[in-house]
C-alpha atoms as a PDB file:
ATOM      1  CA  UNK A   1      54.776 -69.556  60.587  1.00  0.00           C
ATOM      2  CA  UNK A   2      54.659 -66.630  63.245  1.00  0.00           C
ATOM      3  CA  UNK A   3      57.635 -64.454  64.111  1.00  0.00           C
ATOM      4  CA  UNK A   4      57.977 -63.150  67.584  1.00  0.00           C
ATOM      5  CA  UNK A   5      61.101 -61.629  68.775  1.00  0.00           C
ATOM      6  CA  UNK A   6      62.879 -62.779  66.064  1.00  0.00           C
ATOM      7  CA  UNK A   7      62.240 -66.513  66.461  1.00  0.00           C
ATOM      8  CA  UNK A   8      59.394 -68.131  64.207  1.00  0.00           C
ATOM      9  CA  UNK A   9      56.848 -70.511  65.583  1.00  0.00           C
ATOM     10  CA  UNK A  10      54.873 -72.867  63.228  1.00  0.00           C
ATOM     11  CA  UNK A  11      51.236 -72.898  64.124  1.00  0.00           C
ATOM     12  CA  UNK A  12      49.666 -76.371  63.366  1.00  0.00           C
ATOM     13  CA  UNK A  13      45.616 -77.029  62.829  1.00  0.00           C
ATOM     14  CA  UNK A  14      43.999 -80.143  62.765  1.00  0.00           C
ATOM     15  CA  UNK A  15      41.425 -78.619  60.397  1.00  0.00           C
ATOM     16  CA  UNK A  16      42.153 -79.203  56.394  1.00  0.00           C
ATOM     17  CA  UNK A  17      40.728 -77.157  53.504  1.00  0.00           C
ATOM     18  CA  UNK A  18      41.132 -73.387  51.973  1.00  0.00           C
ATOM     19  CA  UNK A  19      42.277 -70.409  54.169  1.00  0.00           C
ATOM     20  CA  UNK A  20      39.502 -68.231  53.461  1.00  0.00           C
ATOM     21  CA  UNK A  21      40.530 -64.885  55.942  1.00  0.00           C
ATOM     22  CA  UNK A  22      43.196 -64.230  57.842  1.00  0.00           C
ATOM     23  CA  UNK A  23      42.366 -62.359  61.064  1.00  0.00           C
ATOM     24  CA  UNK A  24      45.577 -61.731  62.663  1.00  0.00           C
ATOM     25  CA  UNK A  25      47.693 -58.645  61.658  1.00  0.00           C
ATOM     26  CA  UNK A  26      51.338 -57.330  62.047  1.00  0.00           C
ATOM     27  CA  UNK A  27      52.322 -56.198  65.692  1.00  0.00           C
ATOM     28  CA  UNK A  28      49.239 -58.005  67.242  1.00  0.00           C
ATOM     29  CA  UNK A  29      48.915 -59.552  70.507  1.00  0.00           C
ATOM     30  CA  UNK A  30      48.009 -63.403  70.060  1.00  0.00           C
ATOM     31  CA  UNK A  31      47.105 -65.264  73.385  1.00  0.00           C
ATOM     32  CA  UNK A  32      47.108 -69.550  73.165  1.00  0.00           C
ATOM     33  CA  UNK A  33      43.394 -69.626  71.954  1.00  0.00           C
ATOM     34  CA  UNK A  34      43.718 -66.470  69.715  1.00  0.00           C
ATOM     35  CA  UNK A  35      42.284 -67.395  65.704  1.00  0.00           C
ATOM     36  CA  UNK A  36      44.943 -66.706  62.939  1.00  0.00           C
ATOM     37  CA  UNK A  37      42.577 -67.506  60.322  1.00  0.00           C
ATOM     38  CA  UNK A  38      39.520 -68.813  58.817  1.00  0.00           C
ATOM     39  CA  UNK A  39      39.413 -71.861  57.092  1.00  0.00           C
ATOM     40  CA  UNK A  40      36.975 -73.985  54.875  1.00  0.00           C
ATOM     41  CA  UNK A  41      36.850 -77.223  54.437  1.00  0.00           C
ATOM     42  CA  UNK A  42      36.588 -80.432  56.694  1.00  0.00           C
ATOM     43  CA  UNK A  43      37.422 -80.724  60.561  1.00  0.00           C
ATOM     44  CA  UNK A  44      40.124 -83.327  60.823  1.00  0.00           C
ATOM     45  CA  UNK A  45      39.636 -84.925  64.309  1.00  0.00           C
ATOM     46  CA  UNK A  46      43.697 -85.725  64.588  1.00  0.00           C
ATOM     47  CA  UNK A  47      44.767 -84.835  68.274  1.00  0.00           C
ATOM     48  CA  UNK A  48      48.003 -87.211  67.450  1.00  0.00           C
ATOM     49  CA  UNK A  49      49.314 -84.101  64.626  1.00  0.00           C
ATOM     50  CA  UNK A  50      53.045 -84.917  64.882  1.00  0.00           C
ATOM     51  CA  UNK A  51      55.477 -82.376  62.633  1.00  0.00           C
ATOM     52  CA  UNK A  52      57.522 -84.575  60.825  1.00  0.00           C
ATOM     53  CA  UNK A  53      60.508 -82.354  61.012  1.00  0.00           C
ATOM     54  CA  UNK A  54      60.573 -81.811  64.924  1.00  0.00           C
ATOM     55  CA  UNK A  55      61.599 -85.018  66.935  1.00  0.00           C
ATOM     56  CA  UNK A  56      60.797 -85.393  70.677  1.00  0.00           C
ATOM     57  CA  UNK A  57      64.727 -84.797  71.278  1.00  0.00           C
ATOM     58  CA  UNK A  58      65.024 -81.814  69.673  1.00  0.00           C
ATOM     59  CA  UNK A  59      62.747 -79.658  72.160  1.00  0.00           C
ATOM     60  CA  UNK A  60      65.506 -80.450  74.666  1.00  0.00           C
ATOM     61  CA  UNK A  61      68.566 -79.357  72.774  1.00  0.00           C
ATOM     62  CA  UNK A  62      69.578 -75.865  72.155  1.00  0.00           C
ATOM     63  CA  UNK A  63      69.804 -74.985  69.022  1.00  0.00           C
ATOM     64  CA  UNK A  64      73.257 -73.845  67.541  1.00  0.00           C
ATOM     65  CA  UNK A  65      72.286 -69.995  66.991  1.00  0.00           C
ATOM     66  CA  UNK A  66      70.515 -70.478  70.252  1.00  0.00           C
ATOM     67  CA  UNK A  67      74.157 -71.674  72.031  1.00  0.00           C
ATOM     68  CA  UNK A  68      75.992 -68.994  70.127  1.00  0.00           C
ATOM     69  CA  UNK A  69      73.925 -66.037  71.645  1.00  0.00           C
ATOM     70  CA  UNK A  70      74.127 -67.705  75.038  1.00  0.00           C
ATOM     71  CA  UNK A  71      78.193 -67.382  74.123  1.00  0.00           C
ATOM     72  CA  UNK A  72      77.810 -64.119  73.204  1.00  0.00           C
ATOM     73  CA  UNK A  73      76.275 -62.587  75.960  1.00  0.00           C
ATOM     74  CA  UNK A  74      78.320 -64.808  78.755  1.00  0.00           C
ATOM     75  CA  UNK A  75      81.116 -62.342  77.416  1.00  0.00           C
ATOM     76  CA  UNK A  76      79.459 -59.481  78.339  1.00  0.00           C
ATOM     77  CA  UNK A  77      78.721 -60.244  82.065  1.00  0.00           C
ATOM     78  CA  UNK A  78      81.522 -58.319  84.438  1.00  0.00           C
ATOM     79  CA  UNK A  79      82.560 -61.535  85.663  1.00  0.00           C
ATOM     80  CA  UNK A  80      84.127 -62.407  82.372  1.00  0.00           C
ATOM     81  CA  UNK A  81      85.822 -58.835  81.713  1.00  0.00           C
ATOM     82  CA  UNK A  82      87.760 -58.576  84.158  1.00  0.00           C
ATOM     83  CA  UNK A  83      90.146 -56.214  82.958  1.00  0.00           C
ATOM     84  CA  UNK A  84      87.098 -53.620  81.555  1.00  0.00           C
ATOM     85  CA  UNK A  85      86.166 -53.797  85.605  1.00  0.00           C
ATOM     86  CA  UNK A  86      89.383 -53.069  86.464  1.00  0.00           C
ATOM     87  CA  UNK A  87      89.875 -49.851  84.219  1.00  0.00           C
ATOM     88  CA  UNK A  88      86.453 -48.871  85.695  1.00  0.00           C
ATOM     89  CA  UNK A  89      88.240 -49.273  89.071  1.00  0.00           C
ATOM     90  CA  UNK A  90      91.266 -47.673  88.265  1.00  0.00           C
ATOM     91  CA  UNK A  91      88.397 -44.712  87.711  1.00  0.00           C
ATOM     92  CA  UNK A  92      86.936 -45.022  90.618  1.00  0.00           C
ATOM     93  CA  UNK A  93      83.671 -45.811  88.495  1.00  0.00           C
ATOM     94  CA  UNK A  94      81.369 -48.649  89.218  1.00  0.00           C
ATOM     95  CA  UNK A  95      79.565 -50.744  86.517  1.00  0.00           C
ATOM     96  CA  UNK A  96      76.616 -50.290  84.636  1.00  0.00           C
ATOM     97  CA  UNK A  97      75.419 -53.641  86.149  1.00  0.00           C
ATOM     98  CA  UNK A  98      76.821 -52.417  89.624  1.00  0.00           C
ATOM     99  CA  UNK A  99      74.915 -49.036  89.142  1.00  0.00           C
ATOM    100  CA  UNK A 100      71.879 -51.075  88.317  1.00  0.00           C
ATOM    101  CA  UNK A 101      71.995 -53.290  91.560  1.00  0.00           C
ATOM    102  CA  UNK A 102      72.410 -49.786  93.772  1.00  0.00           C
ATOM    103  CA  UNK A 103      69.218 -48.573  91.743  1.00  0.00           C
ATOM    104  CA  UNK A 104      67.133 -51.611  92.168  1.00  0.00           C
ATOM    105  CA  UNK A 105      65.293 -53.693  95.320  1.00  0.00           C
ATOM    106  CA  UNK A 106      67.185 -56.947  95.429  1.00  0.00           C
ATOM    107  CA  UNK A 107      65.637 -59.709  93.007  1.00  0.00           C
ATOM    108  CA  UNK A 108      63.041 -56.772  91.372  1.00  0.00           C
ATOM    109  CA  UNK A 109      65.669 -56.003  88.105  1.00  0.00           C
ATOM    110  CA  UNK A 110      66.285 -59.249  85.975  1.00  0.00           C
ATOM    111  CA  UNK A 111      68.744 -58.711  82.573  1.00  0.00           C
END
């Protein structure tokens, strides 16, 4: 299992036998092709490796952390707090998200 950014990926090999080094460290950079580890033993030639626990219909559905964050951070757009915009108004302030638009080319900044 690898973490990155708080999600964990399961990394699946086709080869069987005894982890014998493990090349990868903490905070490094792994590309597609990078090796994790070393292993000994036989080369299984299985290019149909299904996880048992992952069905084809799950990789379309969002999982329910997944659709709880999305939730989460709808609230937060200005569009949605309305009356935090309008105190900002009553200011005569503009929005973080405002200030970032006035800062930014159009379409360079995305949140």
């Amino acid at each position: 299992v690898l973490e990155s950014m708080k999600m964990e990926v399961l990394i699946h090999s086709t080869a069987t036998g005894e982890v014998v080094d493990i090349l990868a460290s903490v905070n490094d950079v792994l590309t597609e092709n990078s090796v994790v580890v070393k292993i000994r033993g036989e080369q299984e030639e299985n290019d149909d490796f299904q996880d048992p626990t992952i069905n084809a219909s799950d990789l379309n559905e969002l999982r329910p952390d997944l659709i709880s964050l999305k939730s989460r951070k709808m609230k937060l757009l200005d569009e949605n707090r309305p009356k935090a915009v309008e105190r900002r108004r009553g200011r005569n302030q503009i929005t973080a998200r405002e200030g970032i638009q006035l800062l930014c080319d159009e379409n360079s900044f995305r949140e």
